[in-house]
Every structure is written in C-alpha cells, then in structure tokens.
N, C-alpha and C. Protein backbone atom coordinates (compact mmCIF):
# COMPACT_ATOMS: atom_id res chain seq x y z
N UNK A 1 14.32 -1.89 21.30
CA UNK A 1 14.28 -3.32 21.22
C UNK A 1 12.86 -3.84 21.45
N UNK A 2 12.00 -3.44 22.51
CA UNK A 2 10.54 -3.55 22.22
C UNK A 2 9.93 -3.26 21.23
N UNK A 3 10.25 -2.29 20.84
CA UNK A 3 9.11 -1.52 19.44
C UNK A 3 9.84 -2.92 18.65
N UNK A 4 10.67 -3.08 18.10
CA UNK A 4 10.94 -3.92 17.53
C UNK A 4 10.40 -5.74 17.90
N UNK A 5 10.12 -5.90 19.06
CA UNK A 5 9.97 -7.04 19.31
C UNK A 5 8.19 -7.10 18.92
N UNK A 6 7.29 -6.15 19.67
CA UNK A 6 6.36 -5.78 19.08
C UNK A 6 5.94 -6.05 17.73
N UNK A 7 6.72 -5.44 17.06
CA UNK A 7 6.97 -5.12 15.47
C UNK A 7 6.47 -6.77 14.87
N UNK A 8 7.46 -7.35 14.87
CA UNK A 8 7.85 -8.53 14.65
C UNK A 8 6.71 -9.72 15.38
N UNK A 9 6.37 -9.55 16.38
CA UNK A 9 4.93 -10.20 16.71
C UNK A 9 3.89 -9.92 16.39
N UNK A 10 3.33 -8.64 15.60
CA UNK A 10 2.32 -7.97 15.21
C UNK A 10 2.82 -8.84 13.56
N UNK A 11 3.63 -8.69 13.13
CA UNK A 11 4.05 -9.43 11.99
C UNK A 11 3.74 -10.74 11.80
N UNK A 12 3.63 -11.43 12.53
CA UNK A 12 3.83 -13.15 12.71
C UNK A 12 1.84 -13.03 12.97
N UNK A 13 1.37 -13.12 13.66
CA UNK A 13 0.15 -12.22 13.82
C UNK A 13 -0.98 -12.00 12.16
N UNK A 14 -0.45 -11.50 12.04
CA UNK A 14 -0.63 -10.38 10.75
C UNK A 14 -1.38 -11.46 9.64
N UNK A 15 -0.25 -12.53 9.23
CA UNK A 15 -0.21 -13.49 8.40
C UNK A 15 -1.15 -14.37 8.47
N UNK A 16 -1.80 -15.04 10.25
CA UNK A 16 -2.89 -15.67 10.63
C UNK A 16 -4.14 -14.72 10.86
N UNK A 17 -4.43 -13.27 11.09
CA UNK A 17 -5.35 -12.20 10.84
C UNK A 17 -6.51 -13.48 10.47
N UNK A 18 -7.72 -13.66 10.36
CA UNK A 18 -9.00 -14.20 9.99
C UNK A 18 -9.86 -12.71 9.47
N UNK A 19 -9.86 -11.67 9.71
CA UNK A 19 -10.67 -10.60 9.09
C UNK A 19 -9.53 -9.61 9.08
N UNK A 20 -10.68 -8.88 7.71
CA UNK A 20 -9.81 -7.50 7.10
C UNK A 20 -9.28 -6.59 8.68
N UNK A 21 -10.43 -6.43 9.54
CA UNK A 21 -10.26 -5.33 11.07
C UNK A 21 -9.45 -5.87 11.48
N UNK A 22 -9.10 -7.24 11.83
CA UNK A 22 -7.79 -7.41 12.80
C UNK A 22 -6.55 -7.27 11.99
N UNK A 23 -6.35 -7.42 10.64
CA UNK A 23 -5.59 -7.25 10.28
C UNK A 23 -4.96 -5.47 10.32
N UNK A 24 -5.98 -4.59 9.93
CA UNK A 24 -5.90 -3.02 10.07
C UNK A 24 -5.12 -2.96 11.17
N UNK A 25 -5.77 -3.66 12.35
CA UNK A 25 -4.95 -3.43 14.40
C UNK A 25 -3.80 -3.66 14.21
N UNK A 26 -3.35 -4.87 13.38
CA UNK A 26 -2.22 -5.15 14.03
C UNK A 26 -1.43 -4.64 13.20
N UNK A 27 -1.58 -4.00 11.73
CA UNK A 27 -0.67 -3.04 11.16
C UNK A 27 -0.76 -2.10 12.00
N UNK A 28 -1.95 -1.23 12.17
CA UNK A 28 -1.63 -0.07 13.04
C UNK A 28 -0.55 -0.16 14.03
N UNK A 29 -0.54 -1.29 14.84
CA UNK A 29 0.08 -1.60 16.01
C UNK A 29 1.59 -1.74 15.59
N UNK A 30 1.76 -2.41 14.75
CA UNK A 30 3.17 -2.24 14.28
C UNK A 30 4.07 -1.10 13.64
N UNK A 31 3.28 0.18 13.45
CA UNK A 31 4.11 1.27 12.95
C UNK A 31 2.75 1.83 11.65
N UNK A 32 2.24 0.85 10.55
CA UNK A 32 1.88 1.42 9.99
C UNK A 32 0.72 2.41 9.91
N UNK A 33 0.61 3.37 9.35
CA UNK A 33 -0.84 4.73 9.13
C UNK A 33 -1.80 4.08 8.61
N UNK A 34 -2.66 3.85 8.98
CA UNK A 34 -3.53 3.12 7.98
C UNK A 34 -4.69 4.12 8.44
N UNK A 35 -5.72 4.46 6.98
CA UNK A 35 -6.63 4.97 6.93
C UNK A 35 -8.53 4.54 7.43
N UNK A 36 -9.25 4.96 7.37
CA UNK A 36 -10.38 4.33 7.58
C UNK A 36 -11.01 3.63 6.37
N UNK A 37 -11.79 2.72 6.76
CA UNK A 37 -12.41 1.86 5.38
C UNK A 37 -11.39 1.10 4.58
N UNK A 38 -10.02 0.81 4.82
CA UNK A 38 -8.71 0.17 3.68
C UNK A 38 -9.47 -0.67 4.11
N UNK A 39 -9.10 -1.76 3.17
CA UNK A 39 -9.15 -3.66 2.79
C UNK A 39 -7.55 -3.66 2.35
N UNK A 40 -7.43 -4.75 3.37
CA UNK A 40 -6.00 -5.38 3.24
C UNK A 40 -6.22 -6.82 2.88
N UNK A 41 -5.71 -7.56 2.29
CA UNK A 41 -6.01 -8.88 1.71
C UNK A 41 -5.48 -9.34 2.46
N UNK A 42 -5.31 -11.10 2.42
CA UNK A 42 -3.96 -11.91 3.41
C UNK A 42 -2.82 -12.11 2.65
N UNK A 43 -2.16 -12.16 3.62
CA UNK A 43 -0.37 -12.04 3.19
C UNK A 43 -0.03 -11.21 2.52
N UNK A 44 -0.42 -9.93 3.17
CA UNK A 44 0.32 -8.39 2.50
C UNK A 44 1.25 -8.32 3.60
N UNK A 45 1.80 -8.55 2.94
CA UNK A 45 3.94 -8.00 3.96
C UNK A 45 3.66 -6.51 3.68
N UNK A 46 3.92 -5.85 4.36
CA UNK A 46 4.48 -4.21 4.90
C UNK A 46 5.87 -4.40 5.80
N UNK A 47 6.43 -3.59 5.15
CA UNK A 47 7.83 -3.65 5.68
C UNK A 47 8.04 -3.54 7.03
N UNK A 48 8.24 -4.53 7.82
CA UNK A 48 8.76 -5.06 8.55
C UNK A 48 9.91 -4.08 10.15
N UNK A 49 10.65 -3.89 8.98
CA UNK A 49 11.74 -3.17 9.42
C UNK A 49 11.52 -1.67 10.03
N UNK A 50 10.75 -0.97 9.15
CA UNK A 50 10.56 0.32 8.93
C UNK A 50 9.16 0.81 9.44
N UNK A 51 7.95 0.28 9.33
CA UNK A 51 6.48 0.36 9.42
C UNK A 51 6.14 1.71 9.21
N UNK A 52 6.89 2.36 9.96
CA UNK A 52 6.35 3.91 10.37
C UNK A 52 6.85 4.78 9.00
N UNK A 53 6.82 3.77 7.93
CA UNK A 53 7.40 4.83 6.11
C UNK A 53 6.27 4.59 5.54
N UNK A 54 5.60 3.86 6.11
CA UNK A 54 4.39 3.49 5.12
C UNK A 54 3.17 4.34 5.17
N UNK A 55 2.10 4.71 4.73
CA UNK A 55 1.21 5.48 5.18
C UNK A 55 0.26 4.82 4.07
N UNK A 56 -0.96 4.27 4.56
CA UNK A 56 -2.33 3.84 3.50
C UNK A 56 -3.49 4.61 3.81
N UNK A 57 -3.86 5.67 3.03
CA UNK A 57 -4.71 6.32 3.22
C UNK A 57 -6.33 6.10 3.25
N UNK A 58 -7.12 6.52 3.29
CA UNK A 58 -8.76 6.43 3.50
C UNK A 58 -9.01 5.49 1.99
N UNK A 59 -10.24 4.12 2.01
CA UNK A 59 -10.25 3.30 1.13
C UNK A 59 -9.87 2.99 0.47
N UNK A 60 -8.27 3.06 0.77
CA UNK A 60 -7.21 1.85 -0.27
C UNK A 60 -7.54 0.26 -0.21
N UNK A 61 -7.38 -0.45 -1.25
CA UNK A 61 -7.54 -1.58 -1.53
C UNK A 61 -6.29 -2.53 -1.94
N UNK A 62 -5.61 -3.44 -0.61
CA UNK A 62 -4.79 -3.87 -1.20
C UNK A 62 -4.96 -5.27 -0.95
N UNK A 63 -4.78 -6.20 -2.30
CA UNK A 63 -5.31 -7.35 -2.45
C UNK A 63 -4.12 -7.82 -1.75
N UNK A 64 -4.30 -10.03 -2.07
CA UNK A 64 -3.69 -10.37 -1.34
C UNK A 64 -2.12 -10.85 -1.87
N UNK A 65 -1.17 -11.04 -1.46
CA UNK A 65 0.34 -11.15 -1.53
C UNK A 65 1.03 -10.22 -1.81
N UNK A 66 0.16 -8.80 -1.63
CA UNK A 66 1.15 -7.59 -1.76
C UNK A 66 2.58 -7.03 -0.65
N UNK A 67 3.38 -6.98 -1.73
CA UNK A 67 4.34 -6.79 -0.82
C UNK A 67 4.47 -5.38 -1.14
N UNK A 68 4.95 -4.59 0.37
CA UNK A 68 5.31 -2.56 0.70
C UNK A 68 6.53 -2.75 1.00
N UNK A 69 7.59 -2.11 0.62
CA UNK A 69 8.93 -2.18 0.91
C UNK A 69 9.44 -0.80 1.36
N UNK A 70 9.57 0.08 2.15
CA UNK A 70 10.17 1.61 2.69
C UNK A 70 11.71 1.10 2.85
N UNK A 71 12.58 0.14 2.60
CA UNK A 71 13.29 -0.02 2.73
C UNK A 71 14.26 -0.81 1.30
N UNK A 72 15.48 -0.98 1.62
CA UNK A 72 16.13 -1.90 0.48
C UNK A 72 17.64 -1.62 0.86
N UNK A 73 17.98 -2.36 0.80
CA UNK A 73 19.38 -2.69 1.37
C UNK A 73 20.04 -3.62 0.72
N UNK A 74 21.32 -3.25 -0.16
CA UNK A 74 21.95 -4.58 -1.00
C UNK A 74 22.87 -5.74 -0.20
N UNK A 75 23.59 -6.29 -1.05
CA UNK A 75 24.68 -7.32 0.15
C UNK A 75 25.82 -6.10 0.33
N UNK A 76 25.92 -6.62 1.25
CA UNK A 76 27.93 -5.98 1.80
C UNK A 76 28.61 -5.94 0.31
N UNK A 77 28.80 -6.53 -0.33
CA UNK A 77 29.88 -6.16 -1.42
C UNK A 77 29.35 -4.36 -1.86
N UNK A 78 28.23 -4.01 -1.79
CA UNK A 78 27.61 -3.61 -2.16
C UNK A 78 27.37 -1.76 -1.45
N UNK A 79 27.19 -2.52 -0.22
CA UNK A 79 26.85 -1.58 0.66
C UNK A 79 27.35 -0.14 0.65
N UNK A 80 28.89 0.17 0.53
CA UNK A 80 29.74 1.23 0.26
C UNK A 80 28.95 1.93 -0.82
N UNK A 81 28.94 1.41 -1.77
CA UNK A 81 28.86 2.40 -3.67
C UNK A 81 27.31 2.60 -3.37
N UNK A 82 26.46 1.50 -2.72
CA UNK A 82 25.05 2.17 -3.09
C UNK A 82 24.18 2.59 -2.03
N UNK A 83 24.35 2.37 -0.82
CA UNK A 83 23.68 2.39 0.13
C UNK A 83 22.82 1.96 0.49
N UNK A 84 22.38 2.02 1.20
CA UNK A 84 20.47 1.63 1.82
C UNK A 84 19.47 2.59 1.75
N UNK A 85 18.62 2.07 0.90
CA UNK A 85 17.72 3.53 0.65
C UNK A 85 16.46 3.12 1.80
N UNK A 86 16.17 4.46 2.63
CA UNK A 86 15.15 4.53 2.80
C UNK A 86 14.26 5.75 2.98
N UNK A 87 12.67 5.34 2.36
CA UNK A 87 11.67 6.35 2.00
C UNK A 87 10.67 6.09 2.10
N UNK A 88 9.58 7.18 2.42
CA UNK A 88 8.33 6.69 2.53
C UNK A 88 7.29 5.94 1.47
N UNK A 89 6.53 5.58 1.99
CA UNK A 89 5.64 4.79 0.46
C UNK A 89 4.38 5.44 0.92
N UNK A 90 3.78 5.82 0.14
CA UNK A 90 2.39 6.40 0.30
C UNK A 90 1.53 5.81 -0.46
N UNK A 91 -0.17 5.16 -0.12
CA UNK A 91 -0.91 4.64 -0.79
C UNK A 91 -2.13 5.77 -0.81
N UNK A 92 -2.53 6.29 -1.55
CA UNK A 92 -3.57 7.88 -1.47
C UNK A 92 -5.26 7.12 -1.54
N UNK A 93 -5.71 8.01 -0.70
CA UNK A 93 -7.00 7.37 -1.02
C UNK A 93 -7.64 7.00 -2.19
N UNK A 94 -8.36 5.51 -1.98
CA UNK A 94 -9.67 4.89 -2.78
C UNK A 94 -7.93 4.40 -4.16
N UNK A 95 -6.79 4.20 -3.66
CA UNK A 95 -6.51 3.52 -4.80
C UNK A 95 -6.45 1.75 -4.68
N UNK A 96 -6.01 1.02 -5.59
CA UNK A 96 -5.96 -0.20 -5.32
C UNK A 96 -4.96 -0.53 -6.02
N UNK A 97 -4.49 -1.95 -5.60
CA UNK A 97 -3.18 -2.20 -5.25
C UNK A 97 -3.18 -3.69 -5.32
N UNK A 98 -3.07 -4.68 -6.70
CA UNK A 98 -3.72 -5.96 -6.86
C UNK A 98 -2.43 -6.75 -7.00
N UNK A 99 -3.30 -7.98 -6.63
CA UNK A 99 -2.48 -9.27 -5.92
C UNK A 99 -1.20 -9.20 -6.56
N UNK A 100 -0.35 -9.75 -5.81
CA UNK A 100 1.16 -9.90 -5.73
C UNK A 100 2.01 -8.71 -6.29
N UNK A 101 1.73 -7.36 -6.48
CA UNK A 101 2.65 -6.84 -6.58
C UNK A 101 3.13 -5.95 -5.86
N UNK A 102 4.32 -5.48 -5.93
CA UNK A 102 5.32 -5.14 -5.22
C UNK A 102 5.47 -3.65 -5.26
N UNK A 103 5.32 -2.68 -4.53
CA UNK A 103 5.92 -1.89 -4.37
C UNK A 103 7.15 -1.29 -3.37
N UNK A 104 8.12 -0.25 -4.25
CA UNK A 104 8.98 -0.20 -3.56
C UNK A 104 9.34 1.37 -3.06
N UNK A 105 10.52 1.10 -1.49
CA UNK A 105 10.89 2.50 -1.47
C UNK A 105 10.78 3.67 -1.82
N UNK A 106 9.78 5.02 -1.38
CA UNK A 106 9.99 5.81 -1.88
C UNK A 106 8.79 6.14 -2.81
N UNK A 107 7.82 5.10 -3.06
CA UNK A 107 7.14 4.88 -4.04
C UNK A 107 5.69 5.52 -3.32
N UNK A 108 4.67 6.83 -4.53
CA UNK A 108 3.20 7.34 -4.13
C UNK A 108 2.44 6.79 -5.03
N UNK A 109 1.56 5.88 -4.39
CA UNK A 109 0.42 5.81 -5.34
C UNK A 109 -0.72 6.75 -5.38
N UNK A 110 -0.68 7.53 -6.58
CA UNK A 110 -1.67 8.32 -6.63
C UNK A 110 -2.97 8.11 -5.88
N UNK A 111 -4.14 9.11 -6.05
CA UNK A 111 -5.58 9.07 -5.61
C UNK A 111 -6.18 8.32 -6.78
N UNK A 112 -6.98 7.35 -6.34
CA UNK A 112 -8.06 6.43 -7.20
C UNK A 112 -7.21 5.73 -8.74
N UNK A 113 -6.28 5.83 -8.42
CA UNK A 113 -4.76 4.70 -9.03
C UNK A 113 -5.25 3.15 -8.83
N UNK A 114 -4.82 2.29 -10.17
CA UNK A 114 -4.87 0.90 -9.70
C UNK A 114 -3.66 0.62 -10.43
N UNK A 115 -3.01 -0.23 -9.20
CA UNK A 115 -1.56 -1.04 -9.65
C UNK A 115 -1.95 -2.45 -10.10
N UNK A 116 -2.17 -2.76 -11.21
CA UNK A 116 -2.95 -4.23 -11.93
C UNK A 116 -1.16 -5.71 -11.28
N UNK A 117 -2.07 -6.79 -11.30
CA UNK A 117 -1.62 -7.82 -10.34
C UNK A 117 -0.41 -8.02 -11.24
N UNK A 118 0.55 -8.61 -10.00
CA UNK A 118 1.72 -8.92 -10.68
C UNK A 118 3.14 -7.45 -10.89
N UNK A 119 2.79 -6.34 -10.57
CA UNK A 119 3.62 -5.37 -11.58
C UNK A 119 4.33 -4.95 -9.99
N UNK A 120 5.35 -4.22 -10.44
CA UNK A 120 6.80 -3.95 -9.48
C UNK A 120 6.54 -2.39 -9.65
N UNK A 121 6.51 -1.80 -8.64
CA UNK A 121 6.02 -0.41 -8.99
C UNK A 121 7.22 0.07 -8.19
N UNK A 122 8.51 1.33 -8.78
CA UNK A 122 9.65 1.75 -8.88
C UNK A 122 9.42 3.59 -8.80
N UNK A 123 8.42 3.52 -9.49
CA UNK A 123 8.33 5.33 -9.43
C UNK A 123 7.03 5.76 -9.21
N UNK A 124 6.62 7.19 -8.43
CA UNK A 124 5.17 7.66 -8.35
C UNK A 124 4.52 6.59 -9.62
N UNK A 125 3.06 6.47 -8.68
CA UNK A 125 1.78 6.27 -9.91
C UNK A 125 1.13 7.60 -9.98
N UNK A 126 0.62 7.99 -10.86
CA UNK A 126 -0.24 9.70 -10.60
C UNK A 126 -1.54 8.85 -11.21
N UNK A 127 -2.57 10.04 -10.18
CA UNK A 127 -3.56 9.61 -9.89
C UNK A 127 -4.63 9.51 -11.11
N UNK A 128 -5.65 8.52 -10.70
CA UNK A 128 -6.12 8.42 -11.67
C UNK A 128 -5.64 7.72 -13.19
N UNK A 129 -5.06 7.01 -12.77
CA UNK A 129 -4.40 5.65 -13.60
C UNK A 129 -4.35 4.08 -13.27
N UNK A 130 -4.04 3.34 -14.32
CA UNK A 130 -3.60 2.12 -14.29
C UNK A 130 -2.01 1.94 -14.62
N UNK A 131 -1.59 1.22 -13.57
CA UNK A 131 0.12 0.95 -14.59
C UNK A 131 -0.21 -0.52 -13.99
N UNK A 132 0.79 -1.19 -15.17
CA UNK A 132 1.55 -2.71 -14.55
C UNK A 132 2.36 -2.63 -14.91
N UNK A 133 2.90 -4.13 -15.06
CA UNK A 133 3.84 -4.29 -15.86
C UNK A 133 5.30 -4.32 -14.91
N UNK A 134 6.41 -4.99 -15.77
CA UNK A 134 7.74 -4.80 -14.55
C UNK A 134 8.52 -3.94 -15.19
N UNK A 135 9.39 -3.12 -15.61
CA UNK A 135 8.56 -2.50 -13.95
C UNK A 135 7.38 -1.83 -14.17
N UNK A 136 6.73 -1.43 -13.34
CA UNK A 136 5.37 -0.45 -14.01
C UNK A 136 5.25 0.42 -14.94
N UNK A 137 4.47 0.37 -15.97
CA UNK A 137 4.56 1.84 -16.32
C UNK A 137 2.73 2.14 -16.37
N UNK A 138 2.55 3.27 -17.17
CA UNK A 138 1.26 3.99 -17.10
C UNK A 138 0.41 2.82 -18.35
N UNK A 139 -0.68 2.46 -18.24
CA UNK A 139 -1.31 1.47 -19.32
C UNK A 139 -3.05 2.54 -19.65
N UNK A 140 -3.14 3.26 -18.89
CA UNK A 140 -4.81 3.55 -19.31
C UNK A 140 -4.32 5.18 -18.17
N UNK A 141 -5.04 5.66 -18.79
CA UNK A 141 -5.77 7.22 -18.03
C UNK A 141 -6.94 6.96 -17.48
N UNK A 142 -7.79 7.17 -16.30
CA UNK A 142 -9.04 6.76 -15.65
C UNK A 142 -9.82 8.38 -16.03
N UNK A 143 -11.45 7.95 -16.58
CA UNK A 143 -11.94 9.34 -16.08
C UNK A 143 -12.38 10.19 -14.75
N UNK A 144 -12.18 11.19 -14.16
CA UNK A 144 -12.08 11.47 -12.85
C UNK A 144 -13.65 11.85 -13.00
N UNK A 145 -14.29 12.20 -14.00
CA UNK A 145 -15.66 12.42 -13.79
C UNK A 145 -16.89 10.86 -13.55
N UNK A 146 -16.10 9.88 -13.74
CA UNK A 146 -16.51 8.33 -13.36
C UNK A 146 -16.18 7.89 -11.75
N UNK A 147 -15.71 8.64 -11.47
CA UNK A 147 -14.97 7.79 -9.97
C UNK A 147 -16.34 8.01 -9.09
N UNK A 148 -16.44 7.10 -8.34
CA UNK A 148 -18.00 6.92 -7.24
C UNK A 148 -17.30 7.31 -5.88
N UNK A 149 -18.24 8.06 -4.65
CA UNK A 149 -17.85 7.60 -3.60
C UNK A 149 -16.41 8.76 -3.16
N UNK A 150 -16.11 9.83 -3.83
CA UNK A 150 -15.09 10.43 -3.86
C UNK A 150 -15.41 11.65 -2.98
N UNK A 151 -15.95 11.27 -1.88
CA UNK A 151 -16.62 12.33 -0.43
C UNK A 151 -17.47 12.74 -1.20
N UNK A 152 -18.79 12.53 -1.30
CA UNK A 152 -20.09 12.63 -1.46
C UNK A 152 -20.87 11.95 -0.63
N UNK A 153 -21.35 13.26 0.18
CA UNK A 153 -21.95 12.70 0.84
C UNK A 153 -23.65 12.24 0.48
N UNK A 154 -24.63 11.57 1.75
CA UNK A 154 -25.51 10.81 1.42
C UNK A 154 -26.36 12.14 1.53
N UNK A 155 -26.19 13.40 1.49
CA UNK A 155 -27.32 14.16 1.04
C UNK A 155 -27.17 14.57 -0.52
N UNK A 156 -26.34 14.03 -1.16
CA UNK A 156 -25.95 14.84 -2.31
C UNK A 156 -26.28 13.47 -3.49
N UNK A 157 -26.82 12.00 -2.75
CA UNK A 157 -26.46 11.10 -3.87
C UNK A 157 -28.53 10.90 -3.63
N UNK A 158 -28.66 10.86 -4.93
CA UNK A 158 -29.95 10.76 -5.47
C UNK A 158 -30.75 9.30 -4.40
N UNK A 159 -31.93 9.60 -4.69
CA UNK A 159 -32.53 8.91 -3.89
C UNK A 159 -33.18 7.65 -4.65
N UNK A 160 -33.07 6.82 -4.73
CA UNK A 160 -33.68 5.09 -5.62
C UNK A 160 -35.14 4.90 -4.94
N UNK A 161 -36.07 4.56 -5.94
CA UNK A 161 -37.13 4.34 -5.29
C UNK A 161 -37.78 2.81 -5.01
C-alpha cells in the first residue's frame, strides 16, 4: 500500500517536473529503470500501475505526451474470455519515441528505432527503423553505418581544428 501510495505521488509530481533530471528521479522513484542520458518530455504517462515493466535504456528519447502502458485490462463483461495482460515494455538504447504515441504491453523498441508522432505501437520495433502509423508498422530501414555516438569513445572521434 506504500509502494503504491508512493507510486501515485511520484505520478502527480511527474506531470509538474520543470526539468528533464527531476523528471528521470521521480520515474526512477516510482518503479521505473531508466537509463543514463534519457530525455523524457512533459506529460509522458508510464504506467502507473505496474512501473517496475517498464525499462528505458541508455539515451532514449521520449518526447512529450507519450504514453507506456505494461498493462491493459478490459471491462468486466470482458474480463473472463480475455484477461489482463501484463508485460514488460522495453525502450533499447539511443531510440526515440515521438510525441503522443502510445505504446503498449509487452512492446521492445529496438536499438536506435524511431516511433514517428502519433503511431500506437502493438508489436516489437527492430532496431534500426522507423514505424508509425496505427497501428505501427515498419516505414524506412535506418543505416547502422550512419548512427553517431553508438559507444565511441572521445579517443576514437577525430579531432576538429
């Protein structure tokens, strides 16, 4: 009943955040994994209920009105035939994750993946893509020999004069 009360004040919290860092605390604080370097936008709902399904790995980017769902639960008429699903959601490093859309239950976003704004994401993204769309699907292949910043370190990146 604490973890939960917690939960739910780290939530309320969350929504008034003024910077990306306090916002990181008080997900952390509420259940979710969050990686080093993420950007969380304002008014990203993370499920609530569940926190501890979620996991956002090292420089994910999730803009603002994204909603994370590890959970889903229909009405009572309902409840018997389909159940309540719940599963983890994984966000993999350096992907991004643009305004207002939704991912659900169960759902991996690949490594260096972008979920374009607006789209309902239902099944894995694999990495190194774009999907939108409702529900998502795959829209572009990314080249993996273009990606910046993919642990390279500062002895290995050329020097500017």
């Amino acid at each position: 009943m604490l973890r939960a009360a917690i939960g739910k004040a780290c939530e309320v919290a969350v929504k008034l955040a003024p910077s990306n860092g306090l916002r990181v605390r008080l997900q952390r604080a509420k259940g979710v994994t969050v990686g080093r370097g993420v950007y969380l936008g304002y008014d990203v709902h993370i499920d609530a209920a569940m926190p501890w399904l979620v996991e956002i790995e090292d420089h994910a980017r999730i803009s603002h009105g994204v909603i994370i769902l590890a959970h889903s639960r229909p009405g009572d008429a309902w409840m018997e035939h389909l159940g309540e699903q719940r599963a983890k959601v994984t966000i993999r490093r350096h992907a991004a994750i643009y305004a207002g859309s939704i991912l659900m239950p169960g759902v991996t976003v690949g490594e260096c993946a972008i979920v374009r704004a607006g789209s309902v994401v239902e099944s894995d993204v694999p990495p190194f893509t774009v999907v939108g769309g409702v529900p998502a699907r795959v829209l572009e292949e990314l080249p993996r020999d273009k990606a910046r910043g993919m642990g390279v370190t500062t002895a290995d990146r050329p020097v500017r004069a």
